[in-house]
Protein backbone atom coordinates (compact mmCIF):
# COMPACT_ATOMS: atom_id res chain seq x y z
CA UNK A 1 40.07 -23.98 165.17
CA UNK A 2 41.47 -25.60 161.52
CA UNK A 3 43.38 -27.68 163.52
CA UNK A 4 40.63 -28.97 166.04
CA UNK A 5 38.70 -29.26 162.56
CA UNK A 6 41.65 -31.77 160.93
CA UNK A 7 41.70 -33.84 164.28
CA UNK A 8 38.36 -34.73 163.47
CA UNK A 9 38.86 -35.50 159.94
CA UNK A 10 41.53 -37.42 160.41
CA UNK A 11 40.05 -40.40 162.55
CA UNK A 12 36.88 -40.16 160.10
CA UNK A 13 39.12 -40.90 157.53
CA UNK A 14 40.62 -43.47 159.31
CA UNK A 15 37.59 -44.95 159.73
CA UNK A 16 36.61 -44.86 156.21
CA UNK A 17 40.01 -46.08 154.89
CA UNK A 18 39.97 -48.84 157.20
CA UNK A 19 36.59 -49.94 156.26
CA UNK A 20 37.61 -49.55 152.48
CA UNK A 21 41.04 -51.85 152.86
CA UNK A 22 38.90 -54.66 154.49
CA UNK A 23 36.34 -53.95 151.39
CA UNK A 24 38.45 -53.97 149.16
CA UNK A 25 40.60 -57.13 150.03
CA UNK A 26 36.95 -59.27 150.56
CA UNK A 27 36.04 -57.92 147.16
CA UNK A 28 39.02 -58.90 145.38
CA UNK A 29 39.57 -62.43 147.03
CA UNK A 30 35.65 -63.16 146.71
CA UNK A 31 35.76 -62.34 143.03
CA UNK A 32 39.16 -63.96 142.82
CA UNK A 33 40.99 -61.47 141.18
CA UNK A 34 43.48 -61.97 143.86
CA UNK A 35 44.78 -64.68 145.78
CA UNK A 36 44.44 -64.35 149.57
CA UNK A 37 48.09 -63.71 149.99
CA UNK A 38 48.79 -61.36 147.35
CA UNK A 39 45.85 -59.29 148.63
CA UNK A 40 47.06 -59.46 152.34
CA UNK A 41 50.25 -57.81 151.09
CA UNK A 42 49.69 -55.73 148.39
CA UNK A 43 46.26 -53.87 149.79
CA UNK A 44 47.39 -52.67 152.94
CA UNK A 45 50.94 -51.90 152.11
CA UNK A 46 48.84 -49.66 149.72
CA UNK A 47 46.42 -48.05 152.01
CA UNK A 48 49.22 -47.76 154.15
CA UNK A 49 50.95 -45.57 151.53
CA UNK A 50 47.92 -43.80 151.00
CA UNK A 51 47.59 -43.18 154.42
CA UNK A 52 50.92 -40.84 154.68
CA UNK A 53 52.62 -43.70 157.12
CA UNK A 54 54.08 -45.84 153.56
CA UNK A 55 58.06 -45.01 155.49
CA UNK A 56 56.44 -47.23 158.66
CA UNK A 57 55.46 -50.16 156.32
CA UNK A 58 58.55 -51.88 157.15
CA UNK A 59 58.32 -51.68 160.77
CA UNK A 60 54.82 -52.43 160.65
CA UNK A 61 55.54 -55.47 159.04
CA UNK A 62 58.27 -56.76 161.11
CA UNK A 63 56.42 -56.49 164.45
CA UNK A 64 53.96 -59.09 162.81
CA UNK A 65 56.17 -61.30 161.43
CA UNK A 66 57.49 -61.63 164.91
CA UNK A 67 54.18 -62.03 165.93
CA UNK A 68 53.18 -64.60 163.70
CA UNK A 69 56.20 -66.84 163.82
CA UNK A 70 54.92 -69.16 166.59
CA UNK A 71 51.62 -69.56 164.73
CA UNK A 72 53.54 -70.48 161.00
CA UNK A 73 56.00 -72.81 162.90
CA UNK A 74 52.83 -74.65 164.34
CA UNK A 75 51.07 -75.10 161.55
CA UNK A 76 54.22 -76.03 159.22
CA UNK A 77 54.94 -78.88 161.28
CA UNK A 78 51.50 -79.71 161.78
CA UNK A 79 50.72 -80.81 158.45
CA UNK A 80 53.89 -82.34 158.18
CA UNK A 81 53.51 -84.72 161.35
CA UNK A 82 50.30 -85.54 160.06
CA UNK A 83 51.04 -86.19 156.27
CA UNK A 84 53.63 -88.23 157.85
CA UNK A 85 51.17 -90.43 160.38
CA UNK A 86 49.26 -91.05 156.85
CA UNK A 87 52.07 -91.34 154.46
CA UNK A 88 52.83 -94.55 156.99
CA UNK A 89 49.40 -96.05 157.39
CA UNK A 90 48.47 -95.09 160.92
CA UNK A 91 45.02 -94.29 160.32
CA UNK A 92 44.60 -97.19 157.79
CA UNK A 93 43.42 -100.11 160.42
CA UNK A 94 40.79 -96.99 161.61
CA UNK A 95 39.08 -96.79 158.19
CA UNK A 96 39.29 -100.59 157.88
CA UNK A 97 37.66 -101.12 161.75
CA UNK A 98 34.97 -98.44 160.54
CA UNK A 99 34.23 -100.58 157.41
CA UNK A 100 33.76 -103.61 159.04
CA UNK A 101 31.63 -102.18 161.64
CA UNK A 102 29.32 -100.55 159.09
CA UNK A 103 28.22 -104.47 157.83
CA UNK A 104 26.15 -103.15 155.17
CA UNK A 105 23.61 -101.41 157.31
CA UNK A 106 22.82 -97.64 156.05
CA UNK A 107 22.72 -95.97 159.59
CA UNK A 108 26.00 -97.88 160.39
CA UNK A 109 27.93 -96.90 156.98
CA UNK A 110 26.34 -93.02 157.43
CA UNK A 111 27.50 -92.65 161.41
CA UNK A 112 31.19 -94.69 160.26
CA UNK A 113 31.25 -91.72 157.38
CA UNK A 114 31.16 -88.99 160.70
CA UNK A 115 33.09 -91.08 162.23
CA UNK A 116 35.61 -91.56 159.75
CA UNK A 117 36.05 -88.06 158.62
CA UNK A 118 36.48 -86.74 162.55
CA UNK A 119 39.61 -88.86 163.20
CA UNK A 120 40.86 -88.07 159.91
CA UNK A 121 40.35 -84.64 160.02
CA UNK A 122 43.01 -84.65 162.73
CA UNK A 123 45.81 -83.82 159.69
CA UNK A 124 44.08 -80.28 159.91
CA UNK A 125 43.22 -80.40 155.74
CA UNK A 126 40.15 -80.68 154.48
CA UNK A 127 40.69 -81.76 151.02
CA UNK A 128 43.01 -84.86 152.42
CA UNK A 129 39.92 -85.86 154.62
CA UNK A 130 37.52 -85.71 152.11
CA UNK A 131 39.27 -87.86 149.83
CA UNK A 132 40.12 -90.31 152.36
CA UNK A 133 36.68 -90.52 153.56
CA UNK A 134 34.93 -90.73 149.95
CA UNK A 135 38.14 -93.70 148.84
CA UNK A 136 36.55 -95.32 151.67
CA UNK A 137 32.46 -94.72 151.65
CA UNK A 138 31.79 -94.31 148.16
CA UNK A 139 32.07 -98.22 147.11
CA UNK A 140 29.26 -98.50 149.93
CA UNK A 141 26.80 -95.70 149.29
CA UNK A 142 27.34 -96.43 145.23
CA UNK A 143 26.46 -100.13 145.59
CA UNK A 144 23.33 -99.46 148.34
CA UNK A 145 22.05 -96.32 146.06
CA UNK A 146 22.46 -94.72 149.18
CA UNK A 147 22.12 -91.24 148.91
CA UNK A 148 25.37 -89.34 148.01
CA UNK A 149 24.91 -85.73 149.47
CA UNK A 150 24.47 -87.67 152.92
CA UNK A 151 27.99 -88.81 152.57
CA UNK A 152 29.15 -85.02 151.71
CA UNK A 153 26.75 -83.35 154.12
CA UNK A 154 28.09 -85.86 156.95
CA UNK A 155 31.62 -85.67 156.24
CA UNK A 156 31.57 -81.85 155.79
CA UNK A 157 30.08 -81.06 159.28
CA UNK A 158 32.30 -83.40 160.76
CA UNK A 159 35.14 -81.90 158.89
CA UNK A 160 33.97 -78.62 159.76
CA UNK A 161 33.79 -79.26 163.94
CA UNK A 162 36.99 -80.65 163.61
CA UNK A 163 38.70 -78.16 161.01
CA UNK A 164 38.84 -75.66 164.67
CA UNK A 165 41.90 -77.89 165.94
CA UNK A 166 44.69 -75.38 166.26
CA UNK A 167 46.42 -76.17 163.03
CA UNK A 168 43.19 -76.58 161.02
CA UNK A 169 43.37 -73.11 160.00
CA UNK A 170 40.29 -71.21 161.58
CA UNK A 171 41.97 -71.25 165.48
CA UNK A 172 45.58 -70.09 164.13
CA UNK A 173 43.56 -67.31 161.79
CA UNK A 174 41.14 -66.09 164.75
CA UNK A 175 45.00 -66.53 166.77
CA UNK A 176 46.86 -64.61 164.51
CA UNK A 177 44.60 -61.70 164.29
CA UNK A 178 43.47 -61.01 168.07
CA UNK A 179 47.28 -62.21 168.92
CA UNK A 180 46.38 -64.43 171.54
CA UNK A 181 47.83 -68.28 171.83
CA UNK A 182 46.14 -70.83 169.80
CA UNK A 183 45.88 -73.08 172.74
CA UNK A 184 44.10 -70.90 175.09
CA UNK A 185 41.75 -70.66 172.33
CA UNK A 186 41.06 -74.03 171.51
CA UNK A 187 41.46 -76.17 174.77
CA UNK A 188 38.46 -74.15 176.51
CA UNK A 189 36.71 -74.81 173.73
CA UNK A 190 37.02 -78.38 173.56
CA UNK A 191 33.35 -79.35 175.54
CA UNK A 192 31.75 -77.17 173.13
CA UNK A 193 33.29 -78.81 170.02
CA UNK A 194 32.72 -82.26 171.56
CA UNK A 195 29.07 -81.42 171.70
CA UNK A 196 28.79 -80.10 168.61
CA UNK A 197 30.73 -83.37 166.95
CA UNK A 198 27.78 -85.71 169.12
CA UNK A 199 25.40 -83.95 167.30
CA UNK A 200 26.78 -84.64 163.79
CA UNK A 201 26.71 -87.97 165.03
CA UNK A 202 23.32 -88.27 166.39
CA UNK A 203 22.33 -86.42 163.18
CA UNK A 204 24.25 -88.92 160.92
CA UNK A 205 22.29 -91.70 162.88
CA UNK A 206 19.03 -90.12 162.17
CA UNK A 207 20.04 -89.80 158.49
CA UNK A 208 21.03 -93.64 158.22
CA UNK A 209 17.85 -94.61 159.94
CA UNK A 210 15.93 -92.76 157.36
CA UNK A 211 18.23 -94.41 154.43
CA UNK A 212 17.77 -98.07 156.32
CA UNK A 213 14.20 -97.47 156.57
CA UNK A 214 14.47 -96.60 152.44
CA UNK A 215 17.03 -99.13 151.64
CA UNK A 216 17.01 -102.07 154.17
CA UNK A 217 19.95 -103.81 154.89
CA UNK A 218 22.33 -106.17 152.80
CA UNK A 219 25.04 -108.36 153.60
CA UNK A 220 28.76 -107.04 153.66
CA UNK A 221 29.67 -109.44 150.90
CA UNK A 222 26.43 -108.11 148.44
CA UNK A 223 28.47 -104.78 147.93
CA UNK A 224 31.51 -105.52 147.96
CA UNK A 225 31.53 -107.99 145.29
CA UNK A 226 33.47 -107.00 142.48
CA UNK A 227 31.54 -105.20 140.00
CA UNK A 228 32.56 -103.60 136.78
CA UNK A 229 30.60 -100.40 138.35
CA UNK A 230 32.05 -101.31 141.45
CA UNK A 231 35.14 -98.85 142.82
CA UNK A 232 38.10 -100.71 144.18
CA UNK A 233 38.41 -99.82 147.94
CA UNK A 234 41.92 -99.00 148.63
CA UNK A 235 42.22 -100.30 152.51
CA UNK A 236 41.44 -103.87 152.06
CA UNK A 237 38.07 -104.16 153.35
CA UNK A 238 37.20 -107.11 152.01
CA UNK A 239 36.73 -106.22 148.04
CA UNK A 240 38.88 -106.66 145.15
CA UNK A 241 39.19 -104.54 142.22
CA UNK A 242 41.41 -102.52 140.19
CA UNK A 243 42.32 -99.09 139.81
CA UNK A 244 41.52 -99.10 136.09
CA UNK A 245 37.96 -99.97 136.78
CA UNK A 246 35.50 -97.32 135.28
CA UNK A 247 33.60 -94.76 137.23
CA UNK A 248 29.73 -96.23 137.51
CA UNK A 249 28.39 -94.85 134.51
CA UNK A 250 31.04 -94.92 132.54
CA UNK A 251 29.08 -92.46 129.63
CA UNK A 252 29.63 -88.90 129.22
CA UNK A 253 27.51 -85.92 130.18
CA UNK A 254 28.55 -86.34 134.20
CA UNK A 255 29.62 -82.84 135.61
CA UNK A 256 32.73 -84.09 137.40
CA UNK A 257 33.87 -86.78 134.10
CA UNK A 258 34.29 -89.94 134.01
CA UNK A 259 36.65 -90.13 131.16
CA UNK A 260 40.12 -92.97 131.59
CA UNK A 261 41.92 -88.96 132.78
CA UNK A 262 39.63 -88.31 135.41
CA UNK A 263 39.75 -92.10 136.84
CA UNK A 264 43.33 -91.83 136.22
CA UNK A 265 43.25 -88.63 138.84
CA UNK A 266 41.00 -90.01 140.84
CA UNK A 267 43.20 -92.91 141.54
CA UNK A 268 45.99 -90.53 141.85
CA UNK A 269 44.45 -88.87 144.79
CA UNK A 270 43.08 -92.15 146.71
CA UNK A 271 46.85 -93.00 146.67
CA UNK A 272 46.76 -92.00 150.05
CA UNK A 273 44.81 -95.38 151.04
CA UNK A 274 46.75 -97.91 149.00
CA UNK A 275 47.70 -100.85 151.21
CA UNK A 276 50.75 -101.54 148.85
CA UNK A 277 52.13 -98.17 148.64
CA UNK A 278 55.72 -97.72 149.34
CA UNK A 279 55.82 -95.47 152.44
CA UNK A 280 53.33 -97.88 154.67
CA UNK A 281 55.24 -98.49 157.80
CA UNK A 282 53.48 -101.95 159.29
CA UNK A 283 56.23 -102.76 162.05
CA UNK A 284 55.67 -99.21 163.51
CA UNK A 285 52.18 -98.68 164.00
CA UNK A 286 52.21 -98.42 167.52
CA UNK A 287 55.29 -96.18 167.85
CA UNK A 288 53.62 -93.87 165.64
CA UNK A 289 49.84 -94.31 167.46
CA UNK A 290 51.67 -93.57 171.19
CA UNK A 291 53.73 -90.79 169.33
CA UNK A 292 50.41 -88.90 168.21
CA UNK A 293 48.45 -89.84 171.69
CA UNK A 294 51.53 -88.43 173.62
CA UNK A 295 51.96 -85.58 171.17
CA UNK A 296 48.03 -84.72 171.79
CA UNK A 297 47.77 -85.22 174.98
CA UNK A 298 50.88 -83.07 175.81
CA UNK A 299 49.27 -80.22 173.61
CA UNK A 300 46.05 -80.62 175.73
CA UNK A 301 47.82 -80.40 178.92
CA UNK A 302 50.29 -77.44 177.73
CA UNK A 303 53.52 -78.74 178.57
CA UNK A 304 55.27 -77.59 175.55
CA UNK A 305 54.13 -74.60 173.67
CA UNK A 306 52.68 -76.01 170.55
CA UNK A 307 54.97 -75.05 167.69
CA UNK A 308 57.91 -76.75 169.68
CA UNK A 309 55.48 -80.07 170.23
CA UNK A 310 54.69 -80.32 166.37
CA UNK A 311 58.54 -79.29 165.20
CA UNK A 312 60.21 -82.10 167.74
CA UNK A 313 56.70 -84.59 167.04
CA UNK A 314 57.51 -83.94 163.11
CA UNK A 315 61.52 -84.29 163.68
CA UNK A 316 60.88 -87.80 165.51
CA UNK A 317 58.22 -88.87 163.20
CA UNK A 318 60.43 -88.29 159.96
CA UNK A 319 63.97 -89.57 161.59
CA UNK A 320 62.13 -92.80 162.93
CA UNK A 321 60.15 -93.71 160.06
CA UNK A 322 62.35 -92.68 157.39
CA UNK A 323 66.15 -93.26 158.20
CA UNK A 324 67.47 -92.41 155.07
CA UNK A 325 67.49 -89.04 154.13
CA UNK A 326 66.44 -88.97 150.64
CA UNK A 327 63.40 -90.68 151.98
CA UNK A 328 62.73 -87.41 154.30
CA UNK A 329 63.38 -85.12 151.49
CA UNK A 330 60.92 -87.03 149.70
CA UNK A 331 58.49 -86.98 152.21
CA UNK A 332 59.12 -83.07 152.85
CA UNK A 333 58.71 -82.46 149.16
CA UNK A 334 55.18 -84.33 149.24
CA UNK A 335 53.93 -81.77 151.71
CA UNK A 336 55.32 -79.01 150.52
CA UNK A 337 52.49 -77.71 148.62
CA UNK A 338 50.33 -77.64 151.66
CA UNK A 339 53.12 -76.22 154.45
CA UNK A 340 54.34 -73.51 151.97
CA UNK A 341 50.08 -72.41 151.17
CA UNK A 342 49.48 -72.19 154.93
CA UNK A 343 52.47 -70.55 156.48
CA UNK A 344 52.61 -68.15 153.60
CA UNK A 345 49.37 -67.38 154.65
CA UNK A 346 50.01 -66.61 157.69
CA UNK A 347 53.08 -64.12 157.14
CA UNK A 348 51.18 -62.55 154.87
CA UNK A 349 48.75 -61.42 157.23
CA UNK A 350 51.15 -59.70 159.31
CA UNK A 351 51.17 -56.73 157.01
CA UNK A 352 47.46 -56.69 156.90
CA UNK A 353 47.13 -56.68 160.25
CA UNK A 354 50.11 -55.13 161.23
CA UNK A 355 48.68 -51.77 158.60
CA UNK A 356 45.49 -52.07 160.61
CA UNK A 357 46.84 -51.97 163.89
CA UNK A 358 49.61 -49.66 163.19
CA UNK A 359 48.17 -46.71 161.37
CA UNK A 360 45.11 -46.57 163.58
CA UNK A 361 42.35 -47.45 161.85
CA UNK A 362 41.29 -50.92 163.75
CA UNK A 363 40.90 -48.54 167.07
CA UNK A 364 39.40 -45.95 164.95
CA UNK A 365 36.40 -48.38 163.52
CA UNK A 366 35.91 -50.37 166.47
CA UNK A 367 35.22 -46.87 167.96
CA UNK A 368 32.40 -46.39 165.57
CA UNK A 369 31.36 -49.64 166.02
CA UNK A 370 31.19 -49.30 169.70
CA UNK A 371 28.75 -45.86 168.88
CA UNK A 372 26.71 -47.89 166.43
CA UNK A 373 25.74 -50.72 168.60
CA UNK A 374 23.23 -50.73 170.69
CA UNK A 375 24.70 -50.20 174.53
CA UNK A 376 22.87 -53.21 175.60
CA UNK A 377 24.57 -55.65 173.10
CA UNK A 378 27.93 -54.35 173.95
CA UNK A 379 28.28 -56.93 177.25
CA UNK A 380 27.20 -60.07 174.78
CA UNK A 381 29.52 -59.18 171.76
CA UNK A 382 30.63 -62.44 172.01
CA UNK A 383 27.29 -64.29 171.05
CA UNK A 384 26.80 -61.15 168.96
CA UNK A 385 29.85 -62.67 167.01
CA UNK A 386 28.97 -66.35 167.28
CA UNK A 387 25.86 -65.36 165.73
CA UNK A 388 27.34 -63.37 162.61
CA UNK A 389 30.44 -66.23 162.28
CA UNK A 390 27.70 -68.26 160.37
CA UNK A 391 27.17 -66.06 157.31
CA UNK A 392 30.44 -63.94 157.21
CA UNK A 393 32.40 -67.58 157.12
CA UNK A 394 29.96 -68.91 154.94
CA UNK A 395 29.63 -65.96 152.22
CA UNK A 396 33.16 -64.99 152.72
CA UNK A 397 36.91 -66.55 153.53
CA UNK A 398 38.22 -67.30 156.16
CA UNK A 399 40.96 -65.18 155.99
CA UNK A 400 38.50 -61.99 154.79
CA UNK A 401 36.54 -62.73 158.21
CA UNK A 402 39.05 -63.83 160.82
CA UNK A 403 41.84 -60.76 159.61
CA UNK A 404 39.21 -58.02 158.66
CA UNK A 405 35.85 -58.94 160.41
CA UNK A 406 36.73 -60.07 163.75
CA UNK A 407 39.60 -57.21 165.10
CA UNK A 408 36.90 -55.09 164.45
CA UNK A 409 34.41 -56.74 166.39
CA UNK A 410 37.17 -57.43 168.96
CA UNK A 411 37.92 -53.72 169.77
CA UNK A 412 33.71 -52.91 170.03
CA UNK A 413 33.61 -55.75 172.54
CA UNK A 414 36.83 -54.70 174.45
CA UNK A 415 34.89 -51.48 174.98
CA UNK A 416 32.47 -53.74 176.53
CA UNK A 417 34.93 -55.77 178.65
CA UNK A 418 34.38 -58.68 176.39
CA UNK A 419 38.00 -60.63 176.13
CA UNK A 420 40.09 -61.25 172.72
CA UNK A 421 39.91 -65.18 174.15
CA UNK A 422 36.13 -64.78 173.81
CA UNK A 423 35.86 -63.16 170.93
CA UNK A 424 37.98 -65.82 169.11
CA UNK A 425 36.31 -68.59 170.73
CA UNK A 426 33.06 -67.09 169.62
CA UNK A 427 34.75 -66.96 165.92
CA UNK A 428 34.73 -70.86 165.48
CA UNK A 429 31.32 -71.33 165.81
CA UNK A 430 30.30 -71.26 162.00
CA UNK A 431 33.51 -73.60 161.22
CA UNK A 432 30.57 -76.46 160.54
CA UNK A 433 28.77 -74.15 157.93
CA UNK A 434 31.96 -72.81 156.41
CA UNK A 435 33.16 -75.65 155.37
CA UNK A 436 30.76 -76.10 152.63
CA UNK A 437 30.88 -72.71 151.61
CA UNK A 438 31.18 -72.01 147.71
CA UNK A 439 34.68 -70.22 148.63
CA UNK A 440 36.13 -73.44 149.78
CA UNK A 441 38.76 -75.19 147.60
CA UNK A 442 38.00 -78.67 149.58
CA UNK A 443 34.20 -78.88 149.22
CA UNK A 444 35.02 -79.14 145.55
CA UNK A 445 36.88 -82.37 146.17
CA UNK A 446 34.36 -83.96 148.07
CA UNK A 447 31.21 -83.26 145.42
CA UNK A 448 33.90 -84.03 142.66
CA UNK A 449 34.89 -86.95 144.42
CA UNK A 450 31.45 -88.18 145.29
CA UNK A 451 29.76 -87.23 141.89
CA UNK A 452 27.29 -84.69 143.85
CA UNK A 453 25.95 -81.44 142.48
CA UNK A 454 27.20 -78.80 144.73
CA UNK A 455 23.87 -77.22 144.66
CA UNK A 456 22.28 -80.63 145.50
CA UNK A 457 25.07 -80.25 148.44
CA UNK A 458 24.39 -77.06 149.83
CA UNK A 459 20.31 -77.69 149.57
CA UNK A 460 21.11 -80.76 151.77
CA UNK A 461 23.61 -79.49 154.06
CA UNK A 462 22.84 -75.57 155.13
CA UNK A 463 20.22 -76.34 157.62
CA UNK A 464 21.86 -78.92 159.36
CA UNK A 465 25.46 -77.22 159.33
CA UNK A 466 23.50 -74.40 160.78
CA UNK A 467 22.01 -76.07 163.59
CA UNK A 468 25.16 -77.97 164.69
CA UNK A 469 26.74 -74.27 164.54
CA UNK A 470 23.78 -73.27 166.79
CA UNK A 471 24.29 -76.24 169.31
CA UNK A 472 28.07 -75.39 169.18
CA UNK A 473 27.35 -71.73 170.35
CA UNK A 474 24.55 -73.01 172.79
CA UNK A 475 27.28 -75.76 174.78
CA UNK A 476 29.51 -72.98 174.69
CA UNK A 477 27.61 -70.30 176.65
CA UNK A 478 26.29 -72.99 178.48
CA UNK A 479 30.21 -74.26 179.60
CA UNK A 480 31.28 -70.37 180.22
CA UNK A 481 33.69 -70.45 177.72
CA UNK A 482 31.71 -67.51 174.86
């Protein structure tokens, strides 16, 4: 009888521990009294201790490492092809073809903005887009009086459809913790995104209508003329200027400064854009355009798995456009930052969700999941999880969601018959809200950037990142694919 007793109590407490680690980690990253990968580490390893299974840690830990590798590979050499493809100007004649196309005209300048920071978001980092996009649109919007927060409200959601590519983060994380392949997650998915990136668009045209309608429409020469208030536009597109111009107005009592140090930064950053810098690689644009079309397309069509596409895509990129090795080293060390941030990431989640795998307690709390829901939601756990993606990612990480939310909700839908591939699919559909979430490093580069309140921002943007989450999930159940 005792015993039949302590087989009770032990999956209760299972249940209670395992809803306690997750607790606990969202608590301490949310209040930031951890960083995400100390937390992923040190919090299960201890609730693993505490558990009675702290001599299984190891093995634990090993099994997701192995896991994981495919995923870290991926996304290292991700970032790297891509830092790469901008480090050598390949998506410099884009941003000048977008500037010349906007002419001026508010709705033209506000769709270019989508536009813009789509095809850069391809590098899979937000903070990289958004100060490529603002370098580019902020002369414009600044010398219209356009309004700034629909620069940052466009460029977010397009960031944010876009920020589900595989090594964007959100696919590998959702990836990583159902352990399924990235690819079967994303390429399904791609309809769905598509729609959801029209509808930025046809929202960013409605937008510049409105600002036309406000405005009216100048010539291209009217704002780019060079203006002491004027901000030099790094891609040639048509303006002159220098970086040492001031910030428009140049007094004090801004939020985000415009003292010489924060121009001086600001600069710094829109380095990316400079048509003189050193690493531009003119005579190779169109190696390096059919290298990233070939690279895509073969990642679309799954020849190659895509770690090994990225590692020989990266290899090529960095042995072709920089010969010398000191110049790869250099370019290596420029990215660094960014590679060593997301793969640590990564192998740091192995122990938290190799803990809550091993020792139980995921199967354990899905199983009181499965008793709490209602029997009739079970079958549509999928849009039950499209539906919760927009807060949880928007009030929360990433990482607290995707590696202590969703294997939950996974194992109550399994009970259902509802597929990991579903689940995680299901999982990207508040990317577009997320994005400007208060708990994202990068949304603090584009209101910095852009001189925008960030509660101006999120007044402006919630709404309409929610509905393009809500057409996202629509086009997806629609396509078969949640």
């Amino acid at each position: 009888m005792g015993r039949s007793r302590a087989n009770v109590r032990y999956p209760l407490m299972l249940t209670i521990l395992g809803f306690a680690m997750i607790a606990t980690f969202l608590v301490l990253i949310m209040m930031k009294k951890m960083s995400p990968i100390a937390a992923l580490v040190l919090i299960p390893a201890a609730f693993c201790v505490f558990v009675g299974k702290g001599a299984k840690l190891g093995d634990y830990v090993i099994d997701g490492v192995t896991g994981l590798a495919p995923t870290a590979a991926m996304l290292m050499f991700a970032i790297v092809y891509f830092g790469v493809m901008i480090d050598v100007g390949l998506f410099d004649p884009i941003v000048r073809g977008i500037l010349r196309f906007c002419k001026a005209d508010p709705m033209r300048i506000v769709v270019g903005t989508a536009v813009l920071a789509a095809i850069v978001s391809l590098d899979g980092d937000g903070s990289t887009t958004f100060m490529i996009t603002v370098s580019a649109m902020y002369p414009l919007y600044k010398r219209l009086k356009m309004s700034l927060v629909v620069m940052t409200g466009v460029a977010a959601m397009a960031n944010g459809v876009m920020n589900t590519l595989p090594w964007g983060g959100p696919t590998a994380r959702a990836a990583t913790a159902l352990k399924v392949d990235a690819g079967d997650v994303f390429v399904p998915m791609i309809p769905a995104l598509a729609v959801g990136l029209v509808a930025v668009i046809g929202l960013a045209y409605v937008l510049g209508v409105r600002e036309r309608r406000r405005l009216g429409t100048l010539a291209l020469d009217e704002v780019l003329v060079t203006e002491k208030e004027t901000e030099t536009v790094l891609v040639g597109a048509g303006g002159t200027g220098t970086p040492d111009s001031p910030a428009p107005g140049g007094g004090s009592g801004t939020t985000t400064g415009t003292t010489t140090g924060s121009d001086d930064a600001d600069h710094e950053r829109f380095a990316a854009l400079d048509p003189d810098r050193p690493t531009l690689r003119p005579r190779l644009y169109w190696f390096n355009a059919l290298l990233t079309v070939v690279l895509l397309t073969a990642m679309i069509m799954e020849l190659l798995p895509i770690p090994v596409l990225f590692l020989l895509g990266a290899a090529l990129a960095l042995s072709v456009n920089f010969p010398h090795i000191p110049d790869q080293k250099a370019r290596l060390a420029a990215h660094a930052d960014n590679v060593l941030n997301v793969s640590g990431m990564v192998f740091a989640a192995a122990v938290f969700t190799g803990v809550l795998q091993g020792t139980g307690m995921v199967d354990h709390m899905a199983t009181w999941m499965v008793d709490v829901i209602p029997e009739a939601m079970g079958p549509h756990m999928a849009l039950v999880t499209g539906v919760l993606s927009l807060p949880l990612t928007y009030f929360m990480s990433n990482d607290g969601f995707y590696f202590g939310v969703l294997p939950v909700l996974a194992e109550a839908g399994a009970a259902h018959g509802v597929t990991p591939l579903e689940m995680a699919r299901a999982s990207l559909v508040g990317q577009p809200l997320h994005m400007s979430s208060p708990l994202v490093p990068a949304v603090y580069v584009l209101v910095g950037m852009a001189k925008v309140e960030f509660g101006d921002h999120t007044r402006f943007v919630v709404k309409w990142a929610a509905a393009t989450c809500l057409v996202i999930l629509g086009a997806g159940i629609l396509f078969g694919t949640i």
